[in-house]
N, C-alpha and C. Protein backbone atom coordinates (compact mmCIF):
# COMPACT_ATOMS: atom_id res chain seq x y z
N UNK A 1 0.84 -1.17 0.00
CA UNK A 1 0.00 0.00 0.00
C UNK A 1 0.88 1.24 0.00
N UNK A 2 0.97 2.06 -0.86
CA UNK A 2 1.32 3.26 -1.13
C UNK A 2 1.09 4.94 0.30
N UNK A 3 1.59 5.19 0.55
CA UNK A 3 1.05 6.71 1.38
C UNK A 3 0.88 7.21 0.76
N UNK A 4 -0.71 8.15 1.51
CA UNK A 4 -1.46 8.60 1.05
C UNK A 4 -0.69 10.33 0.89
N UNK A 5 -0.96 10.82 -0.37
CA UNK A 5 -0.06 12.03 -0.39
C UNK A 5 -1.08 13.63 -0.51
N UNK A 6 -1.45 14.69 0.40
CA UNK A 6 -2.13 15.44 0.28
C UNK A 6 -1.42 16.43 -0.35
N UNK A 7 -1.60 16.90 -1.26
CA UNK A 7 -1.31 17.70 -1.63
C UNK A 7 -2.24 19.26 -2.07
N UNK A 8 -1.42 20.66 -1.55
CA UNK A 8 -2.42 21.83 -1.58
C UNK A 8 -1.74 22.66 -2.55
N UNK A 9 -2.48 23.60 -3.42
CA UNK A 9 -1.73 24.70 -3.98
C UNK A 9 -2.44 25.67 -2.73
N UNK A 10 -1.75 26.73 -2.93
CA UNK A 10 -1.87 27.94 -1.84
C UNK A 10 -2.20 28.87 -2.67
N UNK A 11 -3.24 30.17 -1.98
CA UNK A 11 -3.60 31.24 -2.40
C UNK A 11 -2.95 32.43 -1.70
N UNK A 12 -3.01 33.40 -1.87
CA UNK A 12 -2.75 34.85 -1.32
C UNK A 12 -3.71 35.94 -1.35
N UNK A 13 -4.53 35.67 -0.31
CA UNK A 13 -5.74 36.24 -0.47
C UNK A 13 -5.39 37.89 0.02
N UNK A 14 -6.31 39.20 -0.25
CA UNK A 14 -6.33 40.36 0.50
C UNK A 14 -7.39 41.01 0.71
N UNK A 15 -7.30 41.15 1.75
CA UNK A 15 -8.79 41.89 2.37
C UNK A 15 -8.16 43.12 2.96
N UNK A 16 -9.05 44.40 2.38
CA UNK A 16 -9.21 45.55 2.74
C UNK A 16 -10.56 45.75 3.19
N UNK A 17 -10.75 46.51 4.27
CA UNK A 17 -11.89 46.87 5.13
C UNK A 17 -11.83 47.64 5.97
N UNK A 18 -12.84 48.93 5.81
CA UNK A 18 -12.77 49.78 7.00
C UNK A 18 -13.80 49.48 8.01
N UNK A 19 -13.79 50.05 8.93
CA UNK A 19 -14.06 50.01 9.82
C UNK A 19 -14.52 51.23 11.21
N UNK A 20 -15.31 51.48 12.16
CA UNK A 20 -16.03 52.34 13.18
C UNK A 20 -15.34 51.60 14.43
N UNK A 21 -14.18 52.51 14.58
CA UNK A 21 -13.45 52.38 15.68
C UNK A 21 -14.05 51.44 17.05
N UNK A 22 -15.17 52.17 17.45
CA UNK A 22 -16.27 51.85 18.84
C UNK A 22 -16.77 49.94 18.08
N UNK A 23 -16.84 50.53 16.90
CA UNK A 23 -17.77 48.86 16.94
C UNK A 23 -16.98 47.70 16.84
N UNK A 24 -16.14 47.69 15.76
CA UNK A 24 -15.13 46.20 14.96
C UNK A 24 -15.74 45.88 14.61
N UNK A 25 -16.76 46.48 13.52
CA UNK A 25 -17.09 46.05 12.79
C UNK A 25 -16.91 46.03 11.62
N UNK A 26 -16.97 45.99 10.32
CA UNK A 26 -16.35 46.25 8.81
C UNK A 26 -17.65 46.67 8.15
N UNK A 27 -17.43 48.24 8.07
CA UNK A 27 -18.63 48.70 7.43
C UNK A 27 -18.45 48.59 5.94
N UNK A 28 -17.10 48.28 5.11
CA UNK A 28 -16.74 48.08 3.37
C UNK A 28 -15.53 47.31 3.68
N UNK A 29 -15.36 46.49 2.63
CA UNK A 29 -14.44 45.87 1.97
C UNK A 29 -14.23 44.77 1.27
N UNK A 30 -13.89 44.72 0.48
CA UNK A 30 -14.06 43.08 -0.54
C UNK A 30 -12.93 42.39 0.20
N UNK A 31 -12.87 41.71 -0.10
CA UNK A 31 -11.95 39.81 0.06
C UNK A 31 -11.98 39.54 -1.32
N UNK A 32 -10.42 39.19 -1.53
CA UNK A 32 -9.84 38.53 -3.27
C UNK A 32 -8.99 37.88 -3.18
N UNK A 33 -9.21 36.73 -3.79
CA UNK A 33 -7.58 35.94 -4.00
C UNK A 33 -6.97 36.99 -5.26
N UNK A 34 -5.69 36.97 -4.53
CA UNK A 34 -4.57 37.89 -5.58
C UNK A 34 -3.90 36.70 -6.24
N UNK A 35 -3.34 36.10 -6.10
CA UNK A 35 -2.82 34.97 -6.70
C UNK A 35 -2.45 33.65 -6.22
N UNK A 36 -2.06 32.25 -6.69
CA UNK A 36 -2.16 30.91 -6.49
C UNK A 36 -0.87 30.97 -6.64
N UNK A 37 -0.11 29.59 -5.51
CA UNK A 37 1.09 29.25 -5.64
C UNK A 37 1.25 28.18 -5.22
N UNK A 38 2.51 27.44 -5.91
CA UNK A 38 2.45 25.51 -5.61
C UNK A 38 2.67 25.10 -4.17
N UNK A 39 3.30 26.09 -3.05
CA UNK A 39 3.46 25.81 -2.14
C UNK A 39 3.61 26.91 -1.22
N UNK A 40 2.97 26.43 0.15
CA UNK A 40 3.12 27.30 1.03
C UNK A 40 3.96 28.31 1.36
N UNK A 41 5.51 27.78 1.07
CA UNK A 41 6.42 28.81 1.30
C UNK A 41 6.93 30.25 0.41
N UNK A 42 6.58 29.44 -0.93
CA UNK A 42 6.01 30.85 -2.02
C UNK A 42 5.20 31.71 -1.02
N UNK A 43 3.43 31.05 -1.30
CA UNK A 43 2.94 31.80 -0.52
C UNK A 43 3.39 32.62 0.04
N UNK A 44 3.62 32.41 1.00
CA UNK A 44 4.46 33.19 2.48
C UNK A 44 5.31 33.96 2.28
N UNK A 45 6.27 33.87 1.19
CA UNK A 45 7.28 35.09 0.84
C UNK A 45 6.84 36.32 -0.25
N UNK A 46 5.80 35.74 -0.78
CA UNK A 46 4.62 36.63 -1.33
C UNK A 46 4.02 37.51 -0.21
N UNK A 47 3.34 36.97 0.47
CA UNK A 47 2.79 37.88 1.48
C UNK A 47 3.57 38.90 2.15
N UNK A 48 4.68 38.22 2.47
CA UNK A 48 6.00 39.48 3.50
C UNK A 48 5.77 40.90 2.18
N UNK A 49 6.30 40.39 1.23
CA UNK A 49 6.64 41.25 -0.22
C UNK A 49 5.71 42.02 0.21
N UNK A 50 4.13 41.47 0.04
CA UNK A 50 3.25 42.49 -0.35
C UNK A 50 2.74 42.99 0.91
N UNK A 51 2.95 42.97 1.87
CA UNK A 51 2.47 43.77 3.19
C UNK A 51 3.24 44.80 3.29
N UNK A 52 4.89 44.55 2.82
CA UNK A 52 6.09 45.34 2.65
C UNK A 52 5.77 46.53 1.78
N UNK A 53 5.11 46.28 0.83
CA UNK A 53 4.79 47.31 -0.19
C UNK A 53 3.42 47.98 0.09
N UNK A 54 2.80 47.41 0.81
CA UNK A 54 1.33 47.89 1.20
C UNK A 54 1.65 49.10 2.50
N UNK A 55 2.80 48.88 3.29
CA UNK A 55 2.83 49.89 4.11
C UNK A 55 3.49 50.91 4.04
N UNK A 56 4.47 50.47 3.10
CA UNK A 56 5.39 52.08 2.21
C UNK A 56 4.92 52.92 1.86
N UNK A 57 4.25 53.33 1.30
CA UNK A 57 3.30 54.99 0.85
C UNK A 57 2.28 55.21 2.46
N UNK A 58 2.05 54.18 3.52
CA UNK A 58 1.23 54.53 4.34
C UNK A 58 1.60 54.72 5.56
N UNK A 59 3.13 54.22 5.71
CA UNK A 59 3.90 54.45 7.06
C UNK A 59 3.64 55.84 7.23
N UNK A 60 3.41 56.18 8.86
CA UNK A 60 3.12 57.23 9.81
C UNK A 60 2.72 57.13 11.20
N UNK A 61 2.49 57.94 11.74
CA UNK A 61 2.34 57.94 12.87
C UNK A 61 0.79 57.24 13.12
N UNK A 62 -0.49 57.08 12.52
CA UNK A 62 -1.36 56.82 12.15
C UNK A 62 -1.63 55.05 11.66
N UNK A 63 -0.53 54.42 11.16
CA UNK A 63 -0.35 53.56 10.90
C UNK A 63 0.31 52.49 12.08
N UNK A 64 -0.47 50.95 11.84
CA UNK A 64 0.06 50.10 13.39
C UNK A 64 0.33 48.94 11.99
N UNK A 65 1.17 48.05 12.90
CA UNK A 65 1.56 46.46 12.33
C UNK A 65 0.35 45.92 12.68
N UNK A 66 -0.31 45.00 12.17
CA UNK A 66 -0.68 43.04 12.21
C UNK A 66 0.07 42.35 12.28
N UNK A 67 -0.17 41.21 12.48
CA UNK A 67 0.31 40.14 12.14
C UNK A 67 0.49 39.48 10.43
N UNK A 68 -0.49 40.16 9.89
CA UNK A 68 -1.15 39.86 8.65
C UNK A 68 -1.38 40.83 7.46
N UNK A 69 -0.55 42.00 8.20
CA UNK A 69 -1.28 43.58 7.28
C UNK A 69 -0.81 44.41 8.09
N UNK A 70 -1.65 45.70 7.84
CA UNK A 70 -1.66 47.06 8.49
C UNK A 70 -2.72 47.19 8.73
N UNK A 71 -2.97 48.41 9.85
CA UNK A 71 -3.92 49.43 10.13
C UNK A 71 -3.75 50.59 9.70
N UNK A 72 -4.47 51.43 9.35
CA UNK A 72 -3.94 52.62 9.24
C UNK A 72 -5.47 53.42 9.95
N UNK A 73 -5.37 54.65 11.20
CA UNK A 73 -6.45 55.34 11.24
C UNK A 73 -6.26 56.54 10.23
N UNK A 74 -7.74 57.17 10.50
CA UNK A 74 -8.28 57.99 9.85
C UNK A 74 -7.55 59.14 10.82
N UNK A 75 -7.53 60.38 10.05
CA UNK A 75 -7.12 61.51 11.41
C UNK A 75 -7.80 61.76 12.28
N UNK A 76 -8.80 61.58 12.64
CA UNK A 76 -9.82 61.84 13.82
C UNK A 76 -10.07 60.42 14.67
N UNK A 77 -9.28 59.24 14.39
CA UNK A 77 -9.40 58.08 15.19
C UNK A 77 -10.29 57.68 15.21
N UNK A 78 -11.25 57.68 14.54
CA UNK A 78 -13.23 57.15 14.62
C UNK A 78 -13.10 56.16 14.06
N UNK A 79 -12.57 56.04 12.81
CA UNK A 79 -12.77 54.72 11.86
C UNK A 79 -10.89 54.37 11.22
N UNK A 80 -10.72 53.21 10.69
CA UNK A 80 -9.74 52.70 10.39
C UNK A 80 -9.67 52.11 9.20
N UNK A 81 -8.70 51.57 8.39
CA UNK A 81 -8.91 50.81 7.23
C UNK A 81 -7.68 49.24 7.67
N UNK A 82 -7.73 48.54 7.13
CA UNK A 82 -7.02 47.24 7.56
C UNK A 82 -6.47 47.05 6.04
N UNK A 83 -5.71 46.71 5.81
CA UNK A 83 -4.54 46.25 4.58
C UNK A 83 -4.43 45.04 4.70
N UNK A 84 -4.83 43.65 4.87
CA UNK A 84 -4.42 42.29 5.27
C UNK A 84 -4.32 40.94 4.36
N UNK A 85 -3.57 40.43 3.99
CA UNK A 85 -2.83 39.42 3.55
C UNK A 85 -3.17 38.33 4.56
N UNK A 86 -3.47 36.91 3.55
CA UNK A 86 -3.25 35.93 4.36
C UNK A 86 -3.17 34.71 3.11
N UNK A 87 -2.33 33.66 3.81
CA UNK A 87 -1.53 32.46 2.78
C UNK A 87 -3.00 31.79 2.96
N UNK A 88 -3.51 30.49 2.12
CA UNK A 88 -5.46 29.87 2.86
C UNK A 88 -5.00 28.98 1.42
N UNK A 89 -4.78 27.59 1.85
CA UNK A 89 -4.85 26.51 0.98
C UNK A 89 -6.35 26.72 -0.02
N UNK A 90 -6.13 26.24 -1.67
CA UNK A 90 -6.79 26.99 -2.42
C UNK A 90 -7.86 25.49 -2.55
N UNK A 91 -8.91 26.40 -2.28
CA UNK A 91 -10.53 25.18 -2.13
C UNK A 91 -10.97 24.80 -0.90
N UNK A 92 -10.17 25.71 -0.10
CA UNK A 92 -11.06 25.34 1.69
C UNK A 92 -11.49 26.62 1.50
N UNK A 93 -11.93 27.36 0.51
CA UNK A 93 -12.80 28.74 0.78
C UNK A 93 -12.13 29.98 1.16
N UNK A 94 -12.79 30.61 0.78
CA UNK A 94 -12.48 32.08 1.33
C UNK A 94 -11.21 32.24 2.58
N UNK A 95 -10.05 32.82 2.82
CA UNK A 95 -9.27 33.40 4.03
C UNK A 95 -10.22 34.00 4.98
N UNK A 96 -9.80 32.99 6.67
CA UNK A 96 -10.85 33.58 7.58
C UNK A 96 -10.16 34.87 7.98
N UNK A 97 -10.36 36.20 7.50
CA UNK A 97 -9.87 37.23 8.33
C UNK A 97 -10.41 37.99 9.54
N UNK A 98 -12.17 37.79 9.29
CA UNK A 98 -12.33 38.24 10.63
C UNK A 98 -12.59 37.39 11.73
């Protein structure tokens, strides 16, 4: 008998969404796979790349790390927008981001 071999391609999904400071809630934002890759560790060096480039024009004082993305507030601190990246084996659905 042979082992059984699972094999996943990986996605790179991104979700942008703002958000009402008081609630956490996400009043806009789509969810998209940006692109497919044969293996997780692509993936993953994709994502660094593009979080890397997602916070360059937005670095400031206004702007926090994720784990997964950025924050960035609004100037009055009421509402926020989220920048977030995540690696999500391709056909288990959608990246859970919230």
């Amino acid at each position: 008998m042979s082992p059984l071999v699972v094999m996943f391609a990986w996605a790179l999904w991104h979700d942008l969404s703002v958000y009402r400071a008081a609630e956490f809630l996400p009043l806009a934002g789509p969810t998209y796979q940006v692109t497919s890759y044969d293996t997780k560790a692509e993936c993953e060096a994709e994502q660094v790349a593009a979080m890397a480039k997602e916070e360059l024009p937005r670095a400031g004082p206004r702007t926090e790390r994720l784990l997964d993305g950025i924050k960035v507030w609004d100037p009055d601190r009421r509402h926020y927008t989220t920048f977030r990246y995540l690696c999500w084996p391709v056909g288990a659905g959608p990246a859970p981001f919230r």
